[in-house]
N, C-alpha and C. Protein backbone atom coordinates (compact mmCIF):
# COMPACT_ATOMS: atom_id res chain seq x y z
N UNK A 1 88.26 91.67 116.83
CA UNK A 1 88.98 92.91 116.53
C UNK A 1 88.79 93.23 115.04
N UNK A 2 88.44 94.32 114.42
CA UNK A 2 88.23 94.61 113.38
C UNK A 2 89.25 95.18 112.81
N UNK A 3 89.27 94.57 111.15
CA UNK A 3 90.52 95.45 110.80
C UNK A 3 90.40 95.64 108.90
N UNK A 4 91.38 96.23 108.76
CA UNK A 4 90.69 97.00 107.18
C UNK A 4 91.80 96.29 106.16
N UNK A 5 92.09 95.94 105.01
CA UNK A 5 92.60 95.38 103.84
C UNK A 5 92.65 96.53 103.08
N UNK A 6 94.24 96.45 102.60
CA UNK A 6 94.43 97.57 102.03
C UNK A 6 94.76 96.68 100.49
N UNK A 7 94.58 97.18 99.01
CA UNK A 7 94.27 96.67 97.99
C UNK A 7 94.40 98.07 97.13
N UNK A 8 95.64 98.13 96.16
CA UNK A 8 95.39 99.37 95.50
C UNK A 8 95.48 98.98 93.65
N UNK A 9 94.55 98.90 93.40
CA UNK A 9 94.53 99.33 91.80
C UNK A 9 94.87 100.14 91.04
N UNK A 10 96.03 99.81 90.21
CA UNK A 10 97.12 100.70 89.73
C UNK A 10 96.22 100.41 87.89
N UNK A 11 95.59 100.90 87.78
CA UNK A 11 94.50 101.24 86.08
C UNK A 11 95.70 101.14 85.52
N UNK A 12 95.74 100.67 84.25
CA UNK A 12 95.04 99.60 83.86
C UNK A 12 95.94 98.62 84.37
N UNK A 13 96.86 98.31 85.01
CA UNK A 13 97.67 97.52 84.94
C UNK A 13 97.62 95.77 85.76
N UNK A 14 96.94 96.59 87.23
CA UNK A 14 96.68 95.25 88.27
C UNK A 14 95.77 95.63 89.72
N UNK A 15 96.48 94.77 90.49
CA UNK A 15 96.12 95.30 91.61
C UNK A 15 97.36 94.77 92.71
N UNK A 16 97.73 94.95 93.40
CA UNK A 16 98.57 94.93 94.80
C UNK A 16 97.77 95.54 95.87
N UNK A 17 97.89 94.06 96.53
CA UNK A 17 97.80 93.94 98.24
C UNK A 17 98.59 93.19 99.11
N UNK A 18 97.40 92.85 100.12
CA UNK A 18 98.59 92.41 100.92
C UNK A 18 99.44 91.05 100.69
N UNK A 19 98.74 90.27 100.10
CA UNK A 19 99.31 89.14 99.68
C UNK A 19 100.28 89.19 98.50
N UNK A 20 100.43 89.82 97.68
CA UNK A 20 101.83 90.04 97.00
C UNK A 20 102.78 90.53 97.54
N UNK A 21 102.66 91.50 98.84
CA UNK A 21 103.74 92.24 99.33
C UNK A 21 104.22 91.02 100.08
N UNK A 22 103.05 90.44 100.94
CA UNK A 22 103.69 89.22 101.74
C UNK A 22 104.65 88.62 101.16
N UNK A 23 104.28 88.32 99.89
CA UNK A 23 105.49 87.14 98.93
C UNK A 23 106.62 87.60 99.03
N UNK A 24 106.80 88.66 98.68
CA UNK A 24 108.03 89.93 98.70
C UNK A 24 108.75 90.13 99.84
N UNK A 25 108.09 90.29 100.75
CA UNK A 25 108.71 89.94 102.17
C UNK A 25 108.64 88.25 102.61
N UNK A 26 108.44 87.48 101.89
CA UNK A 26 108.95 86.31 102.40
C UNK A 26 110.20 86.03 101.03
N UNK A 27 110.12 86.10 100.24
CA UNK A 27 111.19 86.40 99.40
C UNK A 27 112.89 87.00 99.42
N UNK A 28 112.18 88.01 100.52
CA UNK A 28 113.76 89.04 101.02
C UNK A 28 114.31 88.26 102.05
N UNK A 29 112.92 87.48 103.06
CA UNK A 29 113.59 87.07 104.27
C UNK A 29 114.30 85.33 103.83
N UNK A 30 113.95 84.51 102.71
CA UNK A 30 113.92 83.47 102.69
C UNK A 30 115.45 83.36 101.79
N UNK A 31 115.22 84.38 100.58
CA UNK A 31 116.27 84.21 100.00
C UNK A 31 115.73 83.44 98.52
N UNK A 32 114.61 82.50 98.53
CA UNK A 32 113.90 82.07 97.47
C UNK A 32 112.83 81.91 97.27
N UNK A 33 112.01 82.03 95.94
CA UNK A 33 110.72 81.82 95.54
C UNK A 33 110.30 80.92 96.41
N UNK A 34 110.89 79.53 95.89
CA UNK A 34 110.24 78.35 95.98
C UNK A 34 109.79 78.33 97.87
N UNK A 35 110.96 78.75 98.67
CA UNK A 35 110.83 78.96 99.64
C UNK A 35 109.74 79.69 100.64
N UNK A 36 109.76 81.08 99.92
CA UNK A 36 108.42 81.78 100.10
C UNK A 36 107.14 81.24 99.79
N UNK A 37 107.37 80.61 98.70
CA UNK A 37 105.77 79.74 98.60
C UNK A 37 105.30 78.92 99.23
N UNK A 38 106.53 77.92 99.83
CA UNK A 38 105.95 76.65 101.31
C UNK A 38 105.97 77.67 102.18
N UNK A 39 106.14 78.60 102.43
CA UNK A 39 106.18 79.61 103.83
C UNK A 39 104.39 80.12 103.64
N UNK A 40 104.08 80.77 102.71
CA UNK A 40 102.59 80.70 101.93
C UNK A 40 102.12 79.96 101.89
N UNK A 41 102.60 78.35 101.81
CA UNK A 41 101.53 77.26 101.21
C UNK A 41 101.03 77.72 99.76
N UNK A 42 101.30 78.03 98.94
CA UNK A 42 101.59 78.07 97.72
C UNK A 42 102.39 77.39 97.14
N UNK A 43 101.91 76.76 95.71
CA UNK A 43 102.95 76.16 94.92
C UNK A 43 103.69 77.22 94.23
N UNK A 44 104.86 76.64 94.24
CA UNK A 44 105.58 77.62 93.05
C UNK A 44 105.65 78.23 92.07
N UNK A 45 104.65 77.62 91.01
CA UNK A 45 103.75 78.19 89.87
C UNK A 45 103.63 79.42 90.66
N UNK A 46 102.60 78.92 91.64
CA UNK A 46 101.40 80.16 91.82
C UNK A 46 102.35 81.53 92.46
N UNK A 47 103.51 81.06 93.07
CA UNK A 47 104.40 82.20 93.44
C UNK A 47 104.85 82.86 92.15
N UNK A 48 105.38 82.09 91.19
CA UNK A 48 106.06 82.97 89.98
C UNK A 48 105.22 83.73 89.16
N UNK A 49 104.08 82.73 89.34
CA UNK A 49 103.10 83.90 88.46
C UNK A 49 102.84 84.79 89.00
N UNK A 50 102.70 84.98 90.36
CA UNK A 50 102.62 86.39 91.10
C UNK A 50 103.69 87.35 90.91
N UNK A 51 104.59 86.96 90.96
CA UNK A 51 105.87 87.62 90.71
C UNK A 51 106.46 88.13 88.98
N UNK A 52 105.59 87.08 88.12
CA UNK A 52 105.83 87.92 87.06
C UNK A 52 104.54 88.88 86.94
N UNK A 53 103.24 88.64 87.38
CA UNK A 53 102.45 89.59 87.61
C UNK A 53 102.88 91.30 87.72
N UNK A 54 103.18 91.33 88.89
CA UNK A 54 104.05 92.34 89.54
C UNK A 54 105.23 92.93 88.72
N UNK A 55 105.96 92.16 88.19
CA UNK A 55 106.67 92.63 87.36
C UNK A 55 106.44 93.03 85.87
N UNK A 56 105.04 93.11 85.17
CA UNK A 56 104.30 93.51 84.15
C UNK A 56 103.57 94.36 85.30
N UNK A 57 103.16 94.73 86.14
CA UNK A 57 102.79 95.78 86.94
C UNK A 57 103.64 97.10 86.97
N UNK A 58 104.46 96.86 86.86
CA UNK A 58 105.42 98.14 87.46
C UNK A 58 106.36 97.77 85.74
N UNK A 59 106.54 97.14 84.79
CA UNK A 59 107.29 97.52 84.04
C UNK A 59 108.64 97.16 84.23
N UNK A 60 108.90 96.90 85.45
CA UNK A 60 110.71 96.39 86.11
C UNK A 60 110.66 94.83 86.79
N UNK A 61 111.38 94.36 86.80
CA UNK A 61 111.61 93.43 87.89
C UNK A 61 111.88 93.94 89.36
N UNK A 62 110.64 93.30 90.03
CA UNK A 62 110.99 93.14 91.77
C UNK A 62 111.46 91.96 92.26
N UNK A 63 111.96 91.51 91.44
CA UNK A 63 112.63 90.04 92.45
C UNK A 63 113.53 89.53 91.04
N UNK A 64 115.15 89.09 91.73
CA UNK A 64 116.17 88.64 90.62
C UNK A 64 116.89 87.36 91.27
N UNK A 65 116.93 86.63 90.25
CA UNK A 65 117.68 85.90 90.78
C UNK A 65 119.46 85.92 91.04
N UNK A 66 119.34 85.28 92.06
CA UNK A 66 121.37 85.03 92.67
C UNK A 66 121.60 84.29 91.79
N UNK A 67 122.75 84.47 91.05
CA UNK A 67 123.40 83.31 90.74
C UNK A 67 124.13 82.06 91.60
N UNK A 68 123.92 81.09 90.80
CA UNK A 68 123.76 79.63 91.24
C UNK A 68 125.63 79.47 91.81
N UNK A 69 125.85 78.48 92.46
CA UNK A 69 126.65 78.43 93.30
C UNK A 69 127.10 77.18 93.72
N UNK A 70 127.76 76.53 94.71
CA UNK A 70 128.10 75.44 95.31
C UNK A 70 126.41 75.09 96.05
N UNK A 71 125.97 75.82 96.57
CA UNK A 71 124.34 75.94 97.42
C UNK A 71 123.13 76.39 96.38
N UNK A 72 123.32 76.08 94.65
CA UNK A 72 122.66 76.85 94.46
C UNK A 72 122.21 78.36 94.50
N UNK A 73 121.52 78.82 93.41
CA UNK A 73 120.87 80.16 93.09
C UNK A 73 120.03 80.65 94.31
N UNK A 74 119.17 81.49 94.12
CA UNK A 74 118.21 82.02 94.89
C UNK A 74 117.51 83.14 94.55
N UNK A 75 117.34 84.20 94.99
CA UNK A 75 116.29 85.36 94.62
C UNK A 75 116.21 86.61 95.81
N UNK A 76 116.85 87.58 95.01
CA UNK A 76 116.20 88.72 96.24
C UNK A 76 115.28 89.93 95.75
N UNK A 77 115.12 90.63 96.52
CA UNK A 77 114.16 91.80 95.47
C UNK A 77 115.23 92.83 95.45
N UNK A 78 114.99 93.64 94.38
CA UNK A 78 115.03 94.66 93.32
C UNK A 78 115.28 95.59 94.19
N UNK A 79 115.58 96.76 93.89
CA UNK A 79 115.52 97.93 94.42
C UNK A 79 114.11 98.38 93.99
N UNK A 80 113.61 98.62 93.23
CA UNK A 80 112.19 98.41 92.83
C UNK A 80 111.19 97.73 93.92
N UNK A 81 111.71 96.36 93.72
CA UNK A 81 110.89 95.40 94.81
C UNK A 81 111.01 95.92 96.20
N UNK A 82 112.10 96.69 96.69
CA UNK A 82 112.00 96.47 98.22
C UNK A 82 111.37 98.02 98.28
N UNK A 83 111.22 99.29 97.36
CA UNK A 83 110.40 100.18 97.19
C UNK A 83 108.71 100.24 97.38
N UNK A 84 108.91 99.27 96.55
CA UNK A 84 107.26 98.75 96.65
C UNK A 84 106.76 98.34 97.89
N UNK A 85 107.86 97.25 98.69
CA UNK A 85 107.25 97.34 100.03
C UNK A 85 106.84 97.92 100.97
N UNK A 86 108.33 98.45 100.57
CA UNK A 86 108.02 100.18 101.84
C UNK A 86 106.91 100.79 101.61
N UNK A 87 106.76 101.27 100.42
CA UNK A 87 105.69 102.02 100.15
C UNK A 87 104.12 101.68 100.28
N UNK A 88 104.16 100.21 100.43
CA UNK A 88 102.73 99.96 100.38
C UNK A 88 102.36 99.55 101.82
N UNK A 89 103.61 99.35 102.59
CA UNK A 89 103.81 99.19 104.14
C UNK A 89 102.95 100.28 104.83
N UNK A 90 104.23 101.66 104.12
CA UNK A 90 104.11 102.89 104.79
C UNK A 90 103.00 103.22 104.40
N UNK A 91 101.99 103.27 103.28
CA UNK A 91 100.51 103.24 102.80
C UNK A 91 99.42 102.31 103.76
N UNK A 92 99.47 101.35 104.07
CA UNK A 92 98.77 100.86 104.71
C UNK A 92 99.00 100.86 106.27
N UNK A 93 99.75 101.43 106.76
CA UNK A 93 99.73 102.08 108.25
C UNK A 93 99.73 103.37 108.21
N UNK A 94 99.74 104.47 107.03
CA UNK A 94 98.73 105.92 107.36
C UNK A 94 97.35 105.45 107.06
N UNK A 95 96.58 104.79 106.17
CA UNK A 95 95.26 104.18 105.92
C UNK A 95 94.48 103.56 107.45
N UNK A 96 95.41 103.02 108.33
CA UNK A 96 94.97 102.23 109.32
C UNK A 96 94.92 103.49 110.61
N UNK A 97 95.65 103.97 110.23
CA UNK A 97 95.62 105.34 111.30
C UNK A 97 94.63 105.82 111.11
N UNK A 98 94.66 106.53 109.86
CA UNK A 98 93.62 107.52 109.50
C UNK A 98 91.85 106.46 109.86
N UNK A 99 91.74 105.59 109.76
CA UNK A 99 90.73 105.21 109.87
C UNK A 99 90.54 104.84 111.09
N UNK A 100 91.39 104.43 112.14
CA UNK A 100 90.99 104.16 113.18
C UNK A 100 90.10 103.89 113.69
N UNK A 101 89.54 105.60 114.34
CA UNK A 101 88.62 106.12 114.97
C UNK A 101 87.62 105.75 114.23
N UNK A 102 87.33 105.76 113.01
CA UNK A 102 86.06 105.28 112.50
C UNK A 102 85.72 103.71 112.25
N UNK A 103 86.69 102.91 112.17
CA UNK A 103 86.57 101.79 112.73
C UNK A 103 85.88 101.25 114.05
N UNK A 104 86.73 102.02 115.17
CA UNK A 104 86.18 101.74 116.75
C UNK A 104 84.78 102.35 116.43
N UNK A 105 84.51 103.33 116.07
CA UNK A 105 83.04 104.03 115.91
C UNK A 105 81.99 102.64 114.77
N UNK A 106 82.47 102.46 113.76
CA UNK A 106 82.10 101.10 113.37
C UNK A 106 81.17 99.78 114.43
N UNK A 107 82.92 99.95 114.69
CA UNK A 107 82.59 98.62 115.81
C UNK A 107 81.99 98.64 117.50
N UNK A 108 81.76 99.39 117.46
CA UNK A 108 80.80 100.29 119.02
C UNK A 108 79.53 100.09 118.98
N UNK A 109 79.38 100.18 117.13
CA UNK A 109 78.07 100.41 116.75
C UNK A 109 77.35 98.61 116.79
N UNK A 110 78.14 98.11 116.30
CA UNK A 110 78.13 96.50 116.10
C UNK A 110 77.69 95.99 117.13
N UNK A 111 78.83 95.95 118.41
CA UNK A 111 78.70 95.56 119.78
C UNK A 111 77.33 95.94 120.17
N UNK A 112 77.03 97.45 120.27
CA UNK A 112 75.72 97.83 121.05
C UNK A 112 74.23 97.36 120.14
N UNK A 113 74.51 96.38 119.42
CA UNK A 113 73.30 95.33 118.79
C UNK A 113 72.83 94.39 119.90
């Protein structure tokens, strides 16, 4: 089944795809970094640096931490952060639409080799 990667370069700043949004949505659903990153298989480094990435991307923080507690702290996203998702969600399913048909036309072409 063929399928397309959506990747948008925001000049000069970075790039966002799907794998940062993933973090972000494992982030909202987990409640923590560290968490989202064994959910990734990522170390935690490599999660925070993504996450401060992103956040020198956009200028704001997308992900804050909870304050700490009887259970410990944690982390949710931003109003910012959960913007970004949507938006790059709702961006990459008009992209997948719109291309569809030229995909299957793509891949028609492939098959009849």
């Amino acid at each position: 089944m063929p399928s397309l990667t959506l990747r948008l370069y925001l000049d000069p700043k970075g790039r966002l795809g799907p794998g940062k949004v993933e973090l972000l949505e494992q982030i909202a659903a987990t409640g923590s970094i560290s968490a989202a990153a064994r959910a990734m298989e990522m170390s935690y480094k490599r999660a925070w640096d993504l996450v401060e990435e992103m956040k020198d991307m956009f200028g704001k923080p997308l992900v804050a931490a909870k304050t700490g507690g009887k259970h410990g702290g944690g982390a949710e996203l931003t109003t910012v952060g959960e913007e970004v998702v949507r938006q790059f969600r709702d961006m990459e399913r008009a992209v997948n639409e719109a291309a569809a048909p030229h995909i299957e036309a793509l891949q028609a072409e492939a098959d009849a080799k």
